[in-house]
C-alpha atoms as a PDB file:
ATOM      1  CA  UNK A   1      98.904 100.718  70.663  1.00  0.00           C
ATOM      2  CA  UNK A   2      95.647  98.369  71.108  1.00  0.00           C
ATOM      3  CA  UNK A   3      95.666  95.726  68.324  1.00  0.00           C
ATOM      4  CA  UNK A   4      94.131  97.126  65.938  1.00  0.00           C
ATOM      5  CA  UNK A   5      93.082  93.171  64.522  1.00  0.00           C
ATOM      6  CA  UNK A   6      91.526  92.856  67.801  1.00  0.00           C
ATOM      7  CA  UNK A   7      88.096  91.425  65.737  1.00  0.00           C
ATOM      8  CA  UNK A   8      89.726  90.006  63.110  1.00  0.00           C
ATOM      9  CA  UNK A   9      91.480  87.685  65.427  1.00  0.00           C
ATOM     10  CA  UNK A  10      88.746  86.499  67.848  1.00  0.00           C
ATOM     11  CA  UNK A  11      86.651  86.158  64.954  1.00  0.00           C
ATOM     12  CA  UNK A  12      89.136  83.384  63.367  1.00  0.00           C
ATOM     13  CA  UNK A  13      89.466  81.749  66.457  1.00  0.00           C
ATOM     14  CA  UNK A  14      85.860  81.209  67.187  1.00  0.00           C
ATOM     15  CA  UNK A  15      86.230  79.117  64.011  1.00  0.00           C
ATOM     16  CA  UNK A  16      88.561  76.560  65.490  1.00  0.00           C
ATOM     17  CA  UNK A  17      86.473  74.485  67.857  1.00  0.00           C
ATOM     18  CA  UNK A  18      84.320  74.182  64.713  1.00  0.00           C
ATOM     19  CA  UNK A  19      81.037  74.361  63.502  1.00  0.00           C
ATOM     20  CA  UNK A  20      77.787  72.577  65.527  1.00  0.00           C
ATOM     21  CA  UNK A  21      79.991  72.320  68.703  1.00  0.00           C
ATOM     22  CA  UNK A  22      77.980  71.979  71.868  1.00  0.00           C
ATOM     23  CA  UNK A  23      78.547  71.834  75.396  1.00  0.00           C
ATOM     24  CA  UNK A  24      82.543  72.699  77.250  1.00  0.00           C
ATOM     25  CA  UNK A  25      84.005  69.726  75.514  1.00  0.00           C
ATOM     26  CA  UNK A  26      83.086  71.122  71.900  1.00  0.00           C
ATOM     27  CA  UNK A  27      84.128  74.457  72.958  1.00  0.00           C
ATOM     28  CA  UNK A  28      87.504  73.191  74.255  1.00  0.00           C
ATOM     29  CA  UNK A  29      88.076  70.020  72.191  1.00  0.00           C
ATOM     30  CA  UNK A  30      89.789  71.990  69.126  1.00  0.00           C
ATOM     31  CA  UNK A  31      92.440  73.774  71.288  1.00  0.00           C
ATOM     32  CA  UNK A  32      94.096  70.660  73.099  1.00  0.00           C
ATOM     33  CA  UNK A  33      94.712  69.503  69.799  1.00  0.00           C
ATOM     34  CA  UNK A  34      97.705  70.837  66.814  1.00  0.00           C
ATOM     35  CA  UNK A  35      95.723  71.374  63.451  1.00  0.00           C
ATOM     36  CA  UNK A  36      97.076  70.800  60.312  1.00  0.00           C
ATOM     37  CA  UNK A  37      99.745  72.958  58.736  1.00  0.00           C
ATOM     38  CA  UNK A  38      97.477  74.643  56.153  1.00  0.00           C
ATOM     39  CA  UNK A  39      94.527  75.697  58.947  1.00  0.00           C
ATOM     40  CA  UNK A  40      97.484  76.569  61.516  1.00  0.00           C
ATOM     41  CA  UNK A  41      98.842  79.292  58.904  1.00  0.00           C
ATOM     42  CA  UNK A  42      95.395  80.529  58.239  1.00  0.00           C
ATOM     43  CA  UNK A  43      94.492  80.951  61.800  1.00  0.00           C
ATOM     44  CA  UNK A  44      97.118  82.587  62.234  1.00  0.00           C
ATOM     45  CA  UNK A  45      97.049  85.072  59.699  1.00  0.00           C
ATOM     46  CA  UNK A  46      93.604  85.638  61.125  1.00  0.00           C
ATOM     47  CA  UNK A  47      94.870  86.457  64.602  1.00  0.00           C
ATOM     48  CA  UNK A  48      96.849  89.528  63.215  1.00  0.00           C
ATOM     49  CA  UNK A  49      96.503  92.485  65.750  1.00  0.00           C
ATOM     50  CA  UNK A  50      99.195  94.881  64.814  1.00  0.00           C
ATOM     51  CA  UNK A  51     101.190  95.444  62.055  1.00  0.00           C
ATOM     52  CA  UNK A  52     103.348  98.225  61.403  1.00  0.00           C
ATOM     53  CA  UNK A  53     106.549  99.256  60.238  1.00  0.00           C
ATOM     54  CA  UNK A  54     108.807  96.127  60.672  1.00  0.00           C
ATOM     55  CA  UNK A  55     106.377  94.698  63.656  1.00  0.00           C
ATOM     56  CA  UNK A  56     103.977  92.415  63.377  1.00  0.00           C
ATOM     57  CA  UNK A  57     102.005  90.865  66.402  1.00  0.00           C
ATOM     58  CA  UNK A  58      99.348  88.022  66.426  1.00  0.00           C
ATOM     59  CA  UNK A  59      97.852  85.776  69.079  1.00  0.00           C
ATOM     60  CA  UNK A  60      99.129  82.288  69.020  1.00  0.00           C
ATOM     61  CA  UNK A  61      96.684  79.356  70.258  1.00  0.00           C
ATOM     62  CA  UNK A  62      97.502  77.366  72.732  1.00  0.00           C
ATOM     63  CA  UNK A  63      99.654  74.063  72.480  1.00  0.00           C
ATOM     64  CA  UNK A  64     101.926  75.505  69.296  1.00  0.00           C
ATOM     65  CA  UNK A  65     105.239  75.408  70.096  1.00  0.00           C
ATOM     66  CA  UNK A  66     107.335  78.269  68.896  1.00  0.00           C
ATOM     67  CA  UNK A  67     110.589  75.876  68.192  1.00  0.00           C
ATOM     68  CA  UNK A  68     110.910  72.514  66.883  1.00  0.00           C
ATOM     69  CA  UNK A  69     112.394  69.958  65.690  1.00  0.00           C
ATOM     70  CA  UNK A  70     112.365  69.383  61.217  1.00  0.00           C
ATOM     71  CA  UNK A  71     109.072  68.356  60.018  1.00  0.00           C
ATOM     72  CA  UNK A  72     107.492  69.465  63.130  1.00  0.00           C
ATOM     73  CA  UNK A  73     104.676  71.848  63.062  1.00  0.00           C
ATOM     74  CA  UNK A  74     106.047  74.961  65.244  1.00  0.00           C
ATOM     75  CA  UNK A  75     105.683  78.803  64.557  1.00  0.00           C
ATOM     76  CA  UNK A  76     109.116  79.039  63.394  1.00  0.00           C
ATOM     77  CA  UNK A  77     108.347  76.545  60.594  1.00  0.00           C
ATOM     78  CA  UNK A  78     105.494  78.395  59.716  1.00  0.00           C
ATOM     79  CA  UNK A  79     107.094  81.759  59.228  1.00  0.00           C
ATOM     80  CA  UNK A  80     108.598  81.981  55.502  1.00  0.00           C
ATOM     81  CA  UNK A  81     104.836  80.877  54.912  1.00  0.00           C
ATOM     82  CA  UNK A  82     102.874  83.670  57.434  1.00  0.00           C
ATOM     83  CA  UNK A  83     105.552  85.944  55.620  1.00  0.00           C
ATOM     84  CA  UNK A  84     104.417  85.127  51.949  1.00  0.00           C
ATOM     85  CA  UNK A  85     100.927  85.500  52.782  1.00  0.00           C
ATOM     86  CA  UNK A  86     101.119  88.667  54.508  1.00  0.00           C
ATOM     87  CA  UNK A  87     103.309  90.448  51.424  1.00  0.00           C
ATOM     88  CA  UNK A  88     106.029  90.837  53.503  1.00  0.00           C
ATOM     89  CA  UNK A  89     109.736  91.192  51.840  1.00  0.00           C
ATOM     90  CA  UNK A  90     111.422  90.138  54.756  1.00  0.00           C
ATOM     91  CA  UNK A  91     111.934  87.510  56.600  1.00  0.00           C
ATOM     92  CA  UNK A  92     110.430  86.769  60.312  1.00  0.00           C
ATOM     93  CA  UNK A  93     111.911  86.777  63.548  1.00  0.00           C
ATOM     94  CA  UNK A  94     110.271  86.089  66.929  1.00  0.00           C
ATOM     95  CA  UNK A  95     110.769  88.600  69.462  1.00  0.00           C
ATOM     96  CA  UNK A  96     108.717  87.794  72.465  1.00  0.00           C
ATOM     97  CA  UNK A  97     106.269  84.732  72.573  1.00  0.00           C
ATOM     98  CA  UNK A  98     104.497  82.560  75.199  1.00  0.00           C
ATOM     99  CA  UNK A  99     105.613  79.038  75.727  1.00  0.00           C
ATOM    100  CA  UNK A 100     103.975  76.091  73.964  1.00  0.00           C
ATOM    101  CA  UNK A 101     100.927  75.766  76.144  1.00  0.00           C
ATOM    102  CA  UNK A 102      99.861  79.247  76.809  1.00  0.00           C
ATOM    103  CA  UNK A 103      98.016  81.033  74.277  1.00  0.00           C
ATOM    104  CA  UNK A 104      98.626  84.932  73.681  1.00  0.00           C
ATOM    105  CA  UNK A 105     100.845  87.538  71.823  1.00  0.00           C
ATOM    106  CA  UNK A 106     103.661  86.499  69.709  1.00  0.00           C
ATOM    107  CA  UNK A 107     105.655  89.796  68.709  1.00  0.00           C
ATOM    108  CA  UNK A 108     107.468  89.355  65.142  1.00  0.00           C
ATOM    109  CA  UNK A 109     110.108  91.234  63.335  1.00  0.00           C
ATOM    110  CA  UNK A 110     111.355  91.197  59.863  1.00  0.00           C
ATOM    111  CA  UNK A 111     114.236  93.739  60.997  1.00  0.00           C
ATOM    112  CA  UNK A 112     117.768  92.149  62.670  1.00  0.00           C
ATOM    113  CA  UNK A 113     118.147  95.316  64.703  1.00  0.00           C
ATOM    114  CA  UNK A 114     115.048  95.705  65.285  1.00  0.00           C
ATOM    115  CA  UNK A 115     114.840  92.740  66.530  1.00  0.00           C
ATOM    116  CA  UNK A 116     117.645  92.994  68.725  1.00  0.00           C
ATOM    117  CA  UNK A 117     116.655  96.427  70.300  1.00  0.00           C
ATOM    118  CA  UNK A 118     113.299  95.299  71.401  1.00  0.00           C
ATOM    119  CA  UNK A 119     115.267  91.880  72.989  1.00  0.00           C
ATOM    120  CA  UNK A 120     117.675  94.497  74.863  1.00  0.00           C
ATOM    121  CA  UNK A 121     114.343  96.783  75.609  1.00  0.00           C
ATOM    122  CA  UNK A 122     113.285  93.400  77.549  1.00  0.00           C
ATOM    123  CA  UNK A 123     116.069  92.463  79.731  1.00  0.00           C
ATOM    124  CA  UNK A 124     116.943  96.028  80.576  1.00  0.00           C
ATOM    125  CA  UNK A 125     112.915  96.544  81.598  1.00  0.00           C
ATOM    126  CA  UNK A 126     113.068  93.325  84.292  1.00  0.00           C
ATOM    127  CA  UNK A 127     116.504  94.505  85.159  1.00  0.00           C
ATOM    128  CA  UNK A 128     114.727  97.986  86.825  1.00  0.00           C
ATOM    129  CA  UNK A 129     112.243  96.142  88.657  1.00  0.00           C
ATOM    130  CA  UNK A 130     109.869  96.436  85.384  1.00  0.00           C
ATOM    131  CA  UNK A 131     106.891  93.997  84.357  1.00  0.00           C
ATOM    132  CA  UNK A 132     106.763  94.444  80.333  1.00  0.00           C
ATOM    133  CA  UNK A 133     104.511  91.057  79.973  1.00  0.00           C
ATOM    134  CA  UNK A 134     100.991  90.921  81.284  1.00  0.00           C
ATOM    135  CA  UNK A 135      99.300  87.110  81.684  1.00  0.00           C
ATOM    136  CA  UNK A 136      95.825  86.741  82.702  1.00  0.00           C
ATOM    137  CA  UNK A 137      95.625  83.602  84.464  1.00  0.00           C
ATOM    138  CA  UNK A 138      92.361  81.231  85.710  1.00  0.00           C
ATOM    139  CA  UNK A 139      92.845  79.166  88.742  1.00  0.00           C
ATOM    140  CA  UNK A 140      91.418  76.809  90.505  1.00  0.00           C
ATOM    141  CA  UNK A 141      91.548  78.239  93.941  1.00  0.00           C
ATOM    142  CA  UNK A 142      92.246  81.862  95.213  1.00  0.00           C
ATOM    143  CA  UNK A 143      95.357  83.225  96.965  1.00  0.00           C
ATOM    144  CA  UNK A 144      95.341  83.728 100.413  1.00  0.00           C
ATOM    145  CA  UNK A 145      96.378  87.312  99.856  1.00  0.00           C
ATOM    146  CA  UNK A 146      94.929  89.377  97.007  1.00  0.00           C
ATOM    147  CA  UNK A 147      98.464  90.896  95.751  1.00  0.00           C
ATOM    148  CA  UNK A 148     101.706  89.918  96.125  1.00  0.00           C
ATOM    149  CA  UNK A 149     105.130  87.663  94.973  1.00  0.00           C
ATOM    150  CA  UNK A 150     106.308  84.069  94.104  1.00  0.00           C
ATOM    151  CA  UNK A 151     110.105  83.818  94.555  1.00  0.00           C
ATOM    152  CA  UNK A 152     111.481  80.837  94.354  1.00  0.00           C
ATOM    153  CA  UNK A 153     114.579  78.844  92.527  1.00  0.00           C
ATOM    154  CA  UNK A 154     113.905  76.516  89.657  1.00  0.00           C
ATOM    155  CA  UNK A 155     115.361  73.893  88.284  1.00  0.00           C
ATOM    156  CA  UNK A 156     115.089  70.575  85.874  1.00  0.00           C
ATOM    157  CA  UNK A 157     115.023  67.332  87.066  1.00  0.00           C
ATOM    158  CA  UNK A 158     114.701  63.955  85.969  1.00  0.00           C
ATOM    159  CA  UNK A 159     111.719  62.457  87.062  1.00  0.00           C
ATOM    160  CA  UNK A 160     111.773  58.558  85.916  1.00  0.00           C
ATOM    161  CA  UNK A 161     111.799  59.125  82.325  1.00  0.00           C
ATOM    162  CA  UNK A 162     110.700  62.601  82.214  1.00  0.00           C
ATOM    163  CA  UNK A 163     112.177  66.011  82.931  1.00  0.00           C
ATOM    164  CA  UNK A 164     110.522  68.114  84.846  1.00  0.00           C
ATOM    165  CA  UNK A 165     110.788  72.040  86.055  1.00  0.00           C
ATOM    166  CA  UNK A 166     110.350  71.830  89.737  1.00  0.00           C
ATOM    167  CA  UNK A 167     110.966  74.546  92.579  1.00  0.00           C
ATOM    168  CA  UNK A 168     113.945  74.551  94.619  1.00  0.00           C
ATOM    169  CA  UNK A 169     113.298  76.336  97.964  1.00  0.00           C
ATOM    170  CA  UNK A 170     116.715  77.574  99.502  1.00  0.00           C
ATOM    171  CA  UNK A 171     119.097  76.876  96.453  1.00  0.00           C
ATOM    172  CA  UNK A 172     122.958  76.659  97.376  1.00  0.00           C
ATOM    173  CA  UNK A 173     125.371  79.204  96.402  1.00  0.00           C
ATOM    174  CA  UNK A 174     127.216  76.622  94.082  1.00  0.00           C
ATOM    175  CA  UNK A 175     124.015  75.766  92.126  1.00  0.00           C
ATOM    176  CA  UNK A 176     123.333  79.154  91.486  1.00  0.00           C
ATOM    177  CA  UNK A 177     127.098  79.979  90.385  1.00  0.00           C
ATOM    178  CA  UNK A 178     126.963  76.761  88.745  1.00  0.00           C
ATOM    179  CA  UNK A 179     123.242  78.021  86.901  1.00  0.00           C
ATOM    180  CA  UNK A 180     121.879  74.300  87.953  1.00  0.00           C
ATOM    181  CA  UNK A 181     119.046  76.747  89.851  1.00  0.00           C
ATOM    182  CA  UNK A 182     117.389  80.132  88.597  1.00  0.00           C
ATOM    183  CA  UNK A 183     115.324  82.619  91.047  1.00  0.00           C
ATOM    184  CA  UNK A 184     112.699  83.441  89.407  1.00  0.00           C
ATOM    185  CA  UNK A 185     109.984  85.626  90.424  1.00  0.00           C
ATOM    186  CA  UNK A 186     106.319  86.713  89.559  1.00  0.00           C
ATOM    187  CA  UNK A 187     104.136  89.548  90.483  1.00  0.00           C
ATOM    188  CA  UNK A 188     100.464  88.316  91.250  1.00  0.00           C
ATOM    189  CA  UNK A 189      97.269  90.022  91.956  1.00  0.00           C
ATOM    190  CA  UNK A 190      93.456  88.752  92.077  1.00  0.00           C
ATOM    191  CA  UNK A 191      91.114  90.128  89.932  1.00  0.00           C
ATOM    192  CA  UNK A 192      88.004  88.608  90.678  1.00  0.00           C
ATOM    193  CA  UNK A 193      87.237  85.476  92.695  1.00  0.00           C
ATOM    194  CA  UNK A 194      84.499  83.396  92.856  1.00  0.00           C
ATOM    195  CA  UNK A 195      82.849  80.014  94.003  1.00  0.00           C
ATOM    196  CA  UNK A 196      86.539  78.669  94.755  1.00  0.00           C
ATOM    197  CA  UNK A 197      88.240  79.855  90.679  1.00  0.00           C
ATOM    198  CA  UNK A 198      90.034  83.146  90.398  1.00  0.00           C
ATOM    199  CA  UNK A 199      90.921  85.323  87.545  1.00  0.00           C
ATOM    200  CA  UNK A 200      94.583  86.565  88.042  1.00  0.00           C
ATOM    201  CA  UNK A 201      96.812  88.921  86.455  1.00  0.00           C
ATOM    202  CA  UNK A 202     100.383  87.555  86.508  1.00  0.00           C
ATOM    203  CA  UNK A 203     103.583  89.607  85.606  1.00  0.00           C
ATOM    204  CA  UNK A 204     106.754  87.286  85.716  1.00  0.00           C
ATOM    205  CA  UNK A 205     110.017  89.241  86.433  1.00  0.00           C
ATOM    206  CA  UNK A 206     112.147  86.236  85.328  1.00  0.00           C
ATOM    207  CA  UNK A 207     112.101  83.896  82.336  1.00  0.00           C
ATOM    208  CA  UNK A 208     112.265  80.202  83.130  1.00  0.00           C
ATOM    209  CA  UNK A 209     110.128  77.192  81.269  1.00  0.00           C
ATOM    210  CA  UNK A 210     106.557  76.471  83.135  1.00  0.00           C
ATOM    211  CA  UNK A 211     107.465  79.332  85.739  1.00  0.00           C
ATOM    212  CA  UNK A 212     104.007  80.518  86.000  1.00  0.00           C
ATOM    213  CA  UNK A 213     102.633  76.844  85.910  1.00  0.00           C
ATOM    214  CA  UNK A 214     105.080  76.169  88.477  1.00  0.00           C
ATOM    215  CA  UNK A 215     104.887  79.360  90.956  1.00  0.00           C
ATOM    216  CA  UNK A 216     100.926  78.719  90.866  1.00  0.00           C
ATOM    217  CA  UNK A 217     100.847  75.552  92.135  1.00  0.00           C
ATOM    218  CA  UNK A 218     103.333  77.085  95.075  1.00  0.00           C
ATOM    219  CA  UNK A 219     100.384  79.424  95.823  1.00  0.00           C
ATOM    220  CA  UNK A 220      98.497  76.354  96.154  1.00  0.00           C
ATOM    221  CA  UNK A 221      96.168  77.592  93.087  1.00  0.00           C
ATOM    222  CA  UNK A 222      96.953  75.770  90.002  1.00  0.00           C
ATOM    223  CA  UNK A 223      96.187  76.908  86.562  1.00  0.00           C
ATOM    224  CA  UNK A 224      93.141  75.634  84.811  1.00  0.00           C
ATOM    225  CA  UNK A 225      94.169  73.341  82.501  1.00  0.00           C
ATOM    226  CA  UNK A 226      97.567  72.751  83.475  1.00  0.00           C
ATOM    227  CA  UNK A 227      97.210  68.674  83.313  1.00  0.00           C
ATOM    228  CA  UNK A 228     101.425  68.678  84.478  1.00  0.00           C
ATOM    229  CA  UNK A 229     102.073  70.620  87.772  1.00  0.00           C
ATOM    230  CA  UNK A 230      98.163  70.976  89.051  1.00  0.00           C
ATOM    231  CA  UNK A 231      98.805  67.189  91.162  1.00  0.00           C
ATOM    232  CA  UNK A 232     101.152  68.826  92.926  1.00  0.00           C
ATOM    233  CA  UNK A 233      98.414  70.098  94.668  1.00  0.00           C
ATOM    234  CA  UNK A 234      97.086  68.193  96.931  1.00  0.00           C
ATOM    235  CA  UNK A 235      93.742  68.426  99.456  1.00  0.00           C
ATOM    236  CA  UNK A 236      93.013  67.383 103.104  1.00  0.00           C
ATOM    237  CA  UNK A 237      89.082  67.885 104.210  1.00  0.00           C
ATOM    238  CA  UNK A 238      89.119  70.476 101.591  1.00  0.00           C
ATOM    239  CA  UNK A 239      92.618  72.281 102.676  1.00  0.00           C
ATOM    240  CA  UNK A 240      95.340  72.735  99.638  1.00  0.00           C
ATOM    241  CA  UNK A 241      98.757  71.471 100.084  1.00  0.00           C
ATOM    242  CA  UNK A 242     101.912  71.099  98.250  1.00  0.00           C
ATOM    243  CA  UNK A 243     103.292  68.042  97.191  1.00  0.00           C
ATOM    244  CA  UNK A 244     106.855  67.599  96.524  1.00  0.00           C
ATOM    245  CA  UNK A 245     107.635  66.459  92.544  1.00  0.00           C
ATOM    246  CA  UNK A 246     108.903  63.330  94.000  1.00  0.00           C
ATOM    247  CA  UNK A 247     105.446  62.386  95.762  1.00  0.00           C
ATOM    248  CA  UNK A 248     103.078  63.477  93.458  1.00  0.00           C
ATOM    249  CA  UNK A 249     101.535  61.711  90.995  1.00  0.00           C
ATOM    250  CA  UNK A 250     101.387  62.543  87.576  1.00  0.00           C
ATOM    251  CA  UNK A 251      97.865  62.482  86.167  1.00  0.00           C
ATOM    252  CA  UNK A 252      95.496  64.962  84.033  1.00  0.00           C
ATOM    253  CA  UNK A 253      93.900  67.615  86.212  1.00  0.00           C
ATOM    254  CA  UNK A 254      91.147  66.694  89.044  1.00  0.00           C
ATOM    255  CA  UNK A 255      88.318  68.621  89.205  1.00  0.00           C
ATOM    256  CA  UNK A 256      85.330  68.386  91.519  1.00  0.00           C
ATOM    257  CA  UNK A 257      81.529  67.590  90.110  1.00  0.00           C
ATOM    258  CA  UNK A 258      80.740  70.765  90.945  1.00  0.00           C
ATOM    259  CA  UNK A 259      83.579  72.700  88.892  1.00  0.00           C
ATOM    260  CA  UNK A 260      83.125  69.823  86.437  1.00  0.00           C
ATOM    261  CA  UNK A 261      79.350  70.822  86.230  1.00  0.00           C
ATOM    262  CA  UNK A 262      80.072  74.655  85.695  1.00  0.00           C
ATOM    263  CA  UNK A 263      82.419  74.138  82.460  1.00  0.00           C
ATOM    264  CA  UNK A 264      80.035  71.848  81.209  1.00  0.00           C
ATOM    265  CA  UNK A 265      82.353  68.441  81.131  1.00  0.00           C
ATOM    266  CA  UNK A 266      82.451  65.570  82.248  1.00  0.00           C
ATOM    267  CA  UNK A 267      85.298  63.528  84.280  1.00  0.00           C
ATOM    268  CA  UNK A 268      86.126  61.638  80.573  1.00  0.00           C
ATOM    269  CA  UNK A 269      86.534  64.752  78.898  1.00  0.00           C
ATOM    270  CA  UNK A 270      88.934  66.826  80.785  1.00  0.00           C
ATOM    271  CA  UNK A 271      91.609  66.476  79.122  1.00  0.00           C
ATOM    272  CA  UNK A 272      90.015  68.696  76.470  1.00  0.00           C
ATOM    273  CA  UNK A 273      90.829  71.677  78.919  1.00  0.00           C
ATOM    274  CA  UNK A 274      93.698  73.583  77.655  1.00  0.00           C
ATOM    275  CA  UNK A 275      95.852  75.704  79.516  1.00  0.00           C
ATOM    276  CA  UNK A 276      94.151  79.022  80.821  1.00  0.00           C
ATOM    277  CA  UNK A 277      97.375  81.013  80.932  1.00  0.00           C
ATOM    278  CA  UNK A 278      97.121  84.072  77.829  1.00  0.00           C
ATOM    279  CA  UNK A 279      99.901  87.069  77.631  1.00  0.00           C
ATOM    280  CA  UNK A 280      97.445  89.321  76.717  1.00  0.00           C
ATOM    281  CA  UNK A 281      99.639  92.623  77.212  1.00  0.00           C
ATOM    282  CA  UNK A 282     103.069  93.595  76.080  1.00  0.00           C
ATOM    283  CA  UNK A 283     104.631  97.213  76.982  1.00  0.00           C
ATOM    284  CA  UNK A 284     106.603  98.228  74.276  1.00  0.00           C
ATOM    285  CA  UNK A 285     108.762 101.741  73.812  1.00  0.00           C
ATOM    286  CA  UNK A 286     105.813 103.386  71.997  1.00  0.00           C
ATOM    287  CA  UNK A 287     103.166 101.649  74.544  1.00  0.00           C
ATOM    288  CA  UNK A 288     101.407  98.697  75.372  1.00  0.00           C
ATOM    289  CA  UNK A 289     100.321  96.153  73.285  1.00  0.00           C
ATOM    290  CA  UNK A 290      97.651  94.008  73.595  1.00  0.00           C
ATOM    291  CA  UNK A 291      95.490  91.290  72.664  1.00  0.00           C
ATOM    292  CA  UNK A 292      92.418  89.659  73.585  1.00  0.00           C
ATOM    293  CA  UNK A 293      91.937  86.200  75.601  1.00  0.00           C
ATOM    294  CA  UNK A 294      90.923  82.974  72.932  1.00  0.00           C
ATOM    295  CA  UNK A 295      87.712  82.135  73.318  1.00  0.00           C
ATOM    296  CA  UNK A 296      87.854  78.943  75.208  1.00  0.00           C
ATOM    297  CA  UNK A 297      88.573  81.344  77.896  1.00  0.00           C
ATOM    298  CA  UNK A 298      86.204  84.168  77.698  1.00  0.00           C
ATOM    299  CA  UNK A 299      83.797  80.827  77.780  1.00  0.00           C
ATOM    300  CA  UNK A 300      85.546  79.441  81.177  1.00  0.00           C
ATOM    301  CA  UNK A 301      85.173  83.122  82.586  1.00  0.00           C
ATOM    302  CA  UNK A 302      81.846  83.048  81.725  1.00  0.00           C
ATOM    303  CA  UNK A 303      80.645  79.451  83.025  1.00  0.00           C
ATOM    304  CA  UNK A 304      82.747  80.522  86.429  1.00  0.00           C
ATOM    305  CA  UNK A 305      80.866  83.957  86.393  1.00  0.00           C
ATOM    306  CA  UNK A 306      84.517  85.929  86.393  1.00  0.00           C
ATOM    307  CA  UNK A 307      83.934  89.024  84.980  1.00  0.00           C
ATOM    308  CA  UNK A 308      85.951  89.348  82.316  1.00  0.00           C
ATOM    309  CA  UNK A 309      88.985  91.985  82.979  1.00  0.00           C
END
């Protein structure tokens, strides 16, 4: 069930970071920012890469939220529009999508049951100890071990005027009874590694806000891009350590010259970076489906020399 928009969809991308665009920062200028309503709906009618029956599937850039509030610009507000454009009679329901920052597949329904079936397929998939989402990851560091788990309870907190998802070690029974805490837990494993980045393939069991985010930064390699939970990362003579929420600061992610040198940017420009997390695979009940990585990050792979998985 490969997409068959595959090409259609990288091909509208490219067009994002615009025309002339030199250098990392003009490559990853045009994703940290939310376009206009108009160019939003016609990228993503461009980033089709199935469509069949009552499914539809496209690849969502990162930094559009899936929710919001009226008058914001969110997928859900752009849906009776997608659907008018595509010729569809019904409307559009979201089934499975990546949270705000990642980029990757957003799986659509105009069926109710339909809808609801797929939901159930889901839960009932993580309840047997099954993986049906599929993130490729780049990270700045490389686990200690080339395969293996993040478990760990998460939880909000209030962090001076912000809210923030933050692990909780050895939860008590009542917070979990109470729900305050959620175990969650991901399924790692390196793909290729090198000069200090990784490329990883991450399969979360559990579905909690920033749990990737979060459960990277506990293997002590955050995300590129991730300008929230990467200072929670902290370095001694070059050894990675973890810094408790309450310690850290909050800043946009450091990178050293030589990283800095390798994506082409410089110290003023990285909060261009988006976030390198894409759901690039979904296994359905007729097979998986799929769809490829932006290309902001084919580019990072490429600077990095990661081959590209």
């Amino acid at each position: 069930m490969a997409g068959s928009g595959s090409a259609a969809a990288a091909a509208a991308a490219r067009g994002l970071a615009g025309p002339g665009a030199r250098g990392g920062s003009g490559v990853y200028r045009g994703w940290r920012r939310l376009l206009c309503p108009k160019k939003t709906l016609r990228l993503l009618e461009g980033s089709v890469v199935h469509r069949e029956g009552a499914l539809l599937a496209l690849s969502k850039p990162p930094g559009l939220p899936i929710l919001g509030r009226p008058g914001d610009l969110s997928l859900d507000s752009l849906l009776p529009a997608l659907r008018r454009r595509l010729g569809l009679a019904a409307e559009l329901h979201v089934v499975k999508a990546p949270a705000r920052e990642c980029s990757g597949l957003v799986l659509l329904s105009s069926c109710y049951h339909t809808t609801k079936k797929l939901q159930q397929f889901f839960t009932n998939a993580r309840q047997r100890g099954q993986y049906p989402a599929t993130y490729r990851a780049i990270t700045v560091g490389v686990p200690a071990e080339v395969e293996g788990e993040i478990c760990t309870g998460l939880c909000w907190q209030q962090q001076g005027d912000r809210a923030m998802v933050v692990p909780v070690p050895a939860p008590g029974r009542r917070s979990l009874v109470r729900k305050d805490v959620k175990i969650t837990l991901t399924h790692y494993r390196v793909l290729s590694a090198v000069g200090g980045c990784a490329l990883l393939q991450l399969q979360p069991r559990t579905s909690f806000p920033e749990q990737l985010q979060v459960h990277l930064t506990l293997l002590l390699c955050p995300a590129l891009g991730d300008h929230e939970h990467s200072s929670h990362v902290g370095r001694v003579l070059g050894m990675p350590f973890f810094l408790s929420p309450e310690t850290a600061p909050a800043h946009t992610q450091v990178l050293d010259e030589e990283l800095l040198s390798r994506l082409e940017l410089s110290p003023q420009q990285l909060h261009h970076l988006p976030l390198h997390i894409h759901l690039q695979e979904l296994v359905l009940p007729e097979g998986p489906l799929c769809a490829p990585p932006p290309p902001y990050f084919l580019h990072t792979l490429r600077c990095l020399g990661l081959p590209e998985q």
